[in-house]
N, C-alpha and C. Protein backbone atom coordinates (compact mmCIF):
# COMPACT_ATOMS: atom_id res chain seq x y z
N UNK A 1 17.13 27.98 0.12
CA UNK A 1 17.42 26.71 -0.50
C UNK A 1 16.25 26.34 -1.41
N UNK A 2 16.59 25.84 -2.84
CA UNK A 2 15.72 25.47 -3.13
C UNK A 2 14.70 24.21 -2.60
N UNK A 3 13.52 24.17 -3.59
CA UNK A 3 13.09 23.14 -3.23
C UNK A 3 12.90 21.66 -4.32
N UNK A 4 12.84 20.20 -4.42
CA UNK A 4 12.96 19.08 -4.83
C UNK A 4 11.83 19.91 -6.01
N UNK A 5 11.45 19.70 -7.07
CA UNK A 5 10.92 19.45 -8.44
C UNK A 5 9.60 18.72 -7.63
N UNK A 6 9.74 17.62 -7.49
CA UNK A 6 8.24 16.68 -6.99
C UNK A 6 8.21 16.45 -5.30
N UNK A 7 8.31 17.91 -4.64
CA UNK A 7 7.93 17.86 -3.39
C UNK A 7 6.56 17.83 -3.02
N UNK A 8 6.61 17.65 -2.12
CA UNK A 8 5.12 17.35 -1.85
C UNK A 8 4.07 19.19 -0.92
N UNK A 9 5.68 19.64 -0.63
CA UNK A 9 4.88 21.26 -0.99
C UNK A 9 5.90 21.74 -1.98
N UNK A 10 5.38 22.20 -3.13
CA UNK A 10 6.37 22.58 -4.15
C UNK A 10 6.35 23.94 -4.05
N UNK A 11 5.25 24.80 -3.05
CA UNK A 11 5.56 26.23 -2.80
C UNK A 11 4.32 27.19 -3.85
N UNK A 12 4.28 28.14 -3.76
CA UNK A 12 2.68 28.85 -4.01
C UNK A 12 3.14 29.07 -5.57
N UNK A 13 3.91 29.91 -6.38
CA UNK A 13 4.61 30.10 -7.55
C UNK A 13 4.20 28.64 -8.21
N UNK A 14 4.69 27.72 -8.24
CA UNK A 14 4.62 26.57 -8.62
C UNK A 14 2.66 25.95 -8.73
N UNK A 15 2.75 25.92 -7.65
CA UNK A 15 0.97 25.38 -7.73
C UNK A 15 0.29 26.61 -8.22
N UNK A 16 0.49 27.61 -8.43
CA UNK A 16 -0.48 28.76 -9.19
C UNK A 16 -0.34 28.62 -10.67
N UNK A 17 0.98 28.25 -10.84
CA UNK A 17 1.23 27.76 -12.21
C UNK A 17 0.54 26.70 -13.23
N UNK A 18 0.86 25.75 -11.97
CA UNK A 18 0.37 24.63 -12.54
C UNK A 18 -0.96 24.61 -12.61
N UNK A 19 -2.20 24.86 -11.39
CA UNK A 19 -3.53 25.01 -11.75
C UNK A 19 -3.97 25.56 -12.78
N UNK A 20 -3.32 27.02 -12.92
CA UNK A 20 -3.45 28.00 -14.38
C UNK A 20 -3.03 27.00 -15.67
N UNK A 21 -2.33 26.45 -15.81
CA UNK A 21 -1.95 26.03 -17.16
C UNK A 21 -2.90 24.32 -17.04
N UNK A 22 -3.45 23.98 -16.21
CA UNK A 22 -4.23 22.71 -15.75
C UNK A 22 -5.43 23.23 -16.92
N UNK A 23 -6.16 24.60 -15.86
CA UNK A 23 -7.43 25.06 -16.46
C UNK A 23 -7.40 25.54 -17.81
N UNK A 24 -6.18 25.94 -18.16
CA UNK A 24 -6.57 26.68 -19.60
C UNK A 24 -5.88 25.55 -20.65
N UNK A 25 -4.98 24.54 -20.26
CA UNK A 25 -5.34 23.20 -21.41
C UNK A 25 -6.51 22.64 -21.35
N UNK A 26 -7.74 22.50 -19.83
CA UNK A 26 -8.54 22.08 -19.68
C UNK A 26 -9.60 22.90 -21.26
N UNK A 27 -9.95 24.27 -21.17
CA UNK A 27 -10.83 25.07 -22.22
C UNK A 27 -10.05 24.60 -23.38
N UNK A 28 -8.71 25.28 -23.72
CA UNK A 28 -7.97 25.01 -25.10
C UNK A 28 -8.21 23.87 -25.85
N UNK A 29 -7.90 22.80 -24.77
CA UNK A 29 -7.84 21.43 -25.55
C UNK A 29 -8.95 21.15 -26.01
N UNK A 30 -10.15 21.17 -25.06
CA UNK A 30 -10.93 20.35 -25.39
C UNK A 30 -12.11 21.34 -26.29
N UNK A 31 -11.66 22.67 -26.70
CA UNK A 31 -12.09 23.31 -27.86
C UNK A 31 -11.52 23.06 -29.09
N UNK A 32 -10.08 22.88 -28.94
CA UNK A 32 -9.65 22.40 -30.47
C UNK A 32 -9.98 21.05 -30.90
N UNK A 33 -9.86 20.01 -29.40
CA UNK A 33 -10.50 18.77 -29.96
C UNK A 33 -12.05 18.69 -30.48
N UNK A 34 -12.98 19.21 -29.77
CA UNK A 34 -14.04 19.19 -30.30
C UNK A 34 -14.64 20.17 -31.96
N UNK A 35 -13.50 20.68 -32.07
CA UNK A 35 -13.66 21.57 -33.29
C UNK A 35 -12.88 20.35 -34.30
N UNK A 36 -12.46 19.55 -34.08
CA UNK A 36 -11.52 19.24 -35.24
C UNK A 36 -12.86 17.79 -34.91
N UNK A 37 -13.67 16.97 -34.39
CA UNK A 37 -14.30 16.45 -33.95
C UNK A 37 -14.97 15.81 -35.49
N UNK A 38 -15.56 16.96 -35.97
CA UNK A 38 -16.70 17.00 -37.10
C UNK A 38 -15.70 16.68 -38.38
N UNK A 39 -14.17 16.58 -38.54
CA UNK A 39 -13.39 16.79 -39.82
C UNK A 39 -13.16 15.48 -39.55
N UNK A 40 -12.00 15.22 -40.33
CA UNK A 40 -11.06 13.57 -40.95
C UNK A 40 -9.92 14.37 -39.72
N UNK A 41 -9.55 15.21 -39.17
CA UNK A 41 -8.22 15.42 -38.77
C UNK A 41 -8.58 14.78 -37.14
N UNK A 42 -9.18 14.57 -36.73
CA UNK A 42 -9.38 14.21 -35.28
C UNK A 42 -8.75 13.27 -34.75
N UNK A 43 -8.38 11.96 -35.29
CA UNK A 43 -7.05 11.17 -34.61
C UNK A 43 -6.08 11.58 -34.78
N UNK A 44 -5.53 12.21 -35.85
CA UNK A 44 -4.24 13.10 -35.61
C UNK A 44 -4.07 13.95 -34.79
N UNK A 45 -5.16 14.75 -34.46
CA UNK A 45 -5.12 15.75 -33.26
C UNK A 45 -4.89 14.95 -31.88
N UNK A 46 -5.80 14.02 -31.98
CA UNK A 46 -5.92 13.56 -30.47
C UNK A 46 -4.69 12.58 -30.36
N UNK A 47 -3.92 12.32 -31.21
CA UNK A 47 -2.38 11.48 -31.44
C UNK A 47 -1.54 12.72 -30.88
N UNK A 48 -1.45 13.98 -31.21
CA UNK A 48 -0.75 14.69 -31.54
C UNK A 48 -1.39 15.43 -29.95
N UNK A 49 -1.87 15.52 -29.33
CA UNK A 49 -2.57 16.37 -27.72
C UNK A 49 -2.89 15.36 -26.96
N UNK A 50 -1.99 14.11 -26.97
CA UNK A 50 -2.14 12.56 -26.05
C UNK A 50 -1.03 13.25 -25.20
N UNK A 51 0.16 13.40 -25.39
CA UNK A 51 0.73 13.99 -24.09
C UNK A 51 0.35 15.28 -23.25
N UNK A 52 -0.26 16.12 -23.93
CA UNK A 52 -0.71 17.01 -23.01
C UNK A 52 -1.97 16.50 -22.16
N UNK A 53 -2.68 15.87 -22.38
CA UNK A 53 -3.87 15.02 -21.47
C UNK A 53 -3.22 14.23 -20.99
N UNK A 54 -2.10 13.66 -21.06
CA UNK A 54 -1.70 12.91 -19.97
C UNK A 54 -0.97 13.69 -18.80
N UNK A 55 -0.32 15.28 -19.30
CA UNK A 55 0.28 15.48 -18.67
C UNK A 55 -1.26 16.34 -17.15
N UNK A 56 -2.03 16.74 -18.18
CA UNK A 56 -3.16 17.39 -17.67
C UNK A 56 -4.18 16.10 -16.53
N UNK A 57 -4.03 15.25 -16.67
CA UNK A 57 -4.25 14.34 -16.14
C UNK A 57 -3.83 13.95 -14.66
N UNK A 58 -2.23 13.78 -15.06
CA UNK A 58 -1.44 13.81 -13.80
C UNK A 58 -1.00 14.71 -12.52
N UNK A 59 -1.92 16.28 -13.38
CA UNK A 59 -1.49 16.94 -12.32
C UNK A 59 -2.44 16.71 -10.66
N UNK A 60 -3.69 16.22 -11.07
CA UNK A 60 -4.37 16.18 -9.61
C UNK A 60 -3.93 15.27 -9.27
N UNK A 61 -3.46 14.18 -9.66
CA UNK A 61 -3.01 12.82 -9.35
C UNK A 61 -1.69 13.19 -8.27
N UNK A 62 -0.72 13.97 -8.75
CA UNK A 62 0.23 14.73 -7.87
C UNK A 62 0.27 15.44 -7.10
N UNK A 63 -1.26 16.40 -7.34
CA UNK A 63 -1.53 16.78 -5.87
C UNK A 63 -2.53 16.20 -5.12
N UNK A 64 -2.94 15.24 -5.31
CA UNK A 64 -3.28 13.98 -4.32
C UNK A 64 -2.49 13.40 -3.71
N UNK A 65 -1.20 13.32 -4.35
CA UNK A 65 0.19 12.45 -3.61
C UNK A 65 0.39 13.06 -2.22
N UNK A 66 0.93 14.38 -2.98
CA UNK A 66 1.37 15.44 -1.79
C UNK A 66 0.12 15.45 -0.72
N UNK A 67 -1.04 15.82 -0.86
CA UNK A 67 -1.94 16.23 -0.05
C UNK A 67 -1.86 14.51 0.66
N UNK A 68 -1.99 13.68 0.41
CA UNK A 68 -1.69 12.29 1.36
C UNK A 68 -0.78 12.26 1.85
N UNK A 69 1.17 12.60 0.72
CA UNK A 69 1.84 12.77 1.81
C UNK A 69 2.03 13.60 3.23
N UNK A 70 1.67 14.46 3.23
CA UNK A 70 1.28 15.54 3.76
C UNK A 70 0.60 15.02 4.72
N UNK A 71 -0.65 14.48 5.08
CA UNK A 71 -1.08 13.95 5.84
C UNK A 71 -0.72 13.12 6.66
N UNK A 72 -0.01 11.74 5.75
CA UNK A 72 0.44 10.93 6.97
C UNK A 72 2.34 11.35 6.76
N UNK A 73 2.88 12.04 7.49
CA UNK A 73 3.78 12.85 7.71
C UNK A 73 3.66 13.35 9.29
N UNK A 74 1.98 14.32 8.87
CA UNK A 74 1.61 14.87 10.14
C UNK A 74 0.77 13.94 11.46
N UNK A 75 0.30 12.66 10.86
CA UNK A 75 -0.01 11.66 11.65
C UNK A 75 0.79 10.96 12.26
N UNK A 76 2.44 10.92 11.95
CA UNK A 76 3.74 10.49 12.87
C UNK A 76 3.34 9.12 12.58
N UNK A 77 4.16 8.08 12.85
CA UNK A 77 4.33 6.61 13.40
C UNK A 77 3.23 5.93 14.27
């Protein structure tokens, strides 16, 4: 059976994914932002790579969820 999209274990495939693509927008981004830094193009860039930092943002935020849900789950009532 599958599993929910925003479970709180989303399964090893999934979180290997997501860390990998976490860390390498982490280098990418913040090499193209700082390269475009020194030009006139830098609010367009950073207009234009605002959803990927947000999305890069949210991922520890989600696995903070889980790792709390997770916790009080196993702490019962």
């Amino acid at each position: 059976m599958a599993r929910p999209l925003f479970s709180a274990d989303p399964g090893p495939t999934v979180l290997r994914w997501g860390w990998f693509l976490w860390i390498t927008w982490a280098v990418v981004g913040t090499g193209l932002l700082g390269e475009d830094r020194e030009g006139s193009g830098f609010a367009l860039g950073l207009v234009l790579s605002a959803p990927f930092w947000a999305l890069w943002l949210l991922w520890p935020c989600y696995r903070g969820w889980a790792l709390w849900t997770r916790r009080r789950e196993r702490e019962g009532p």
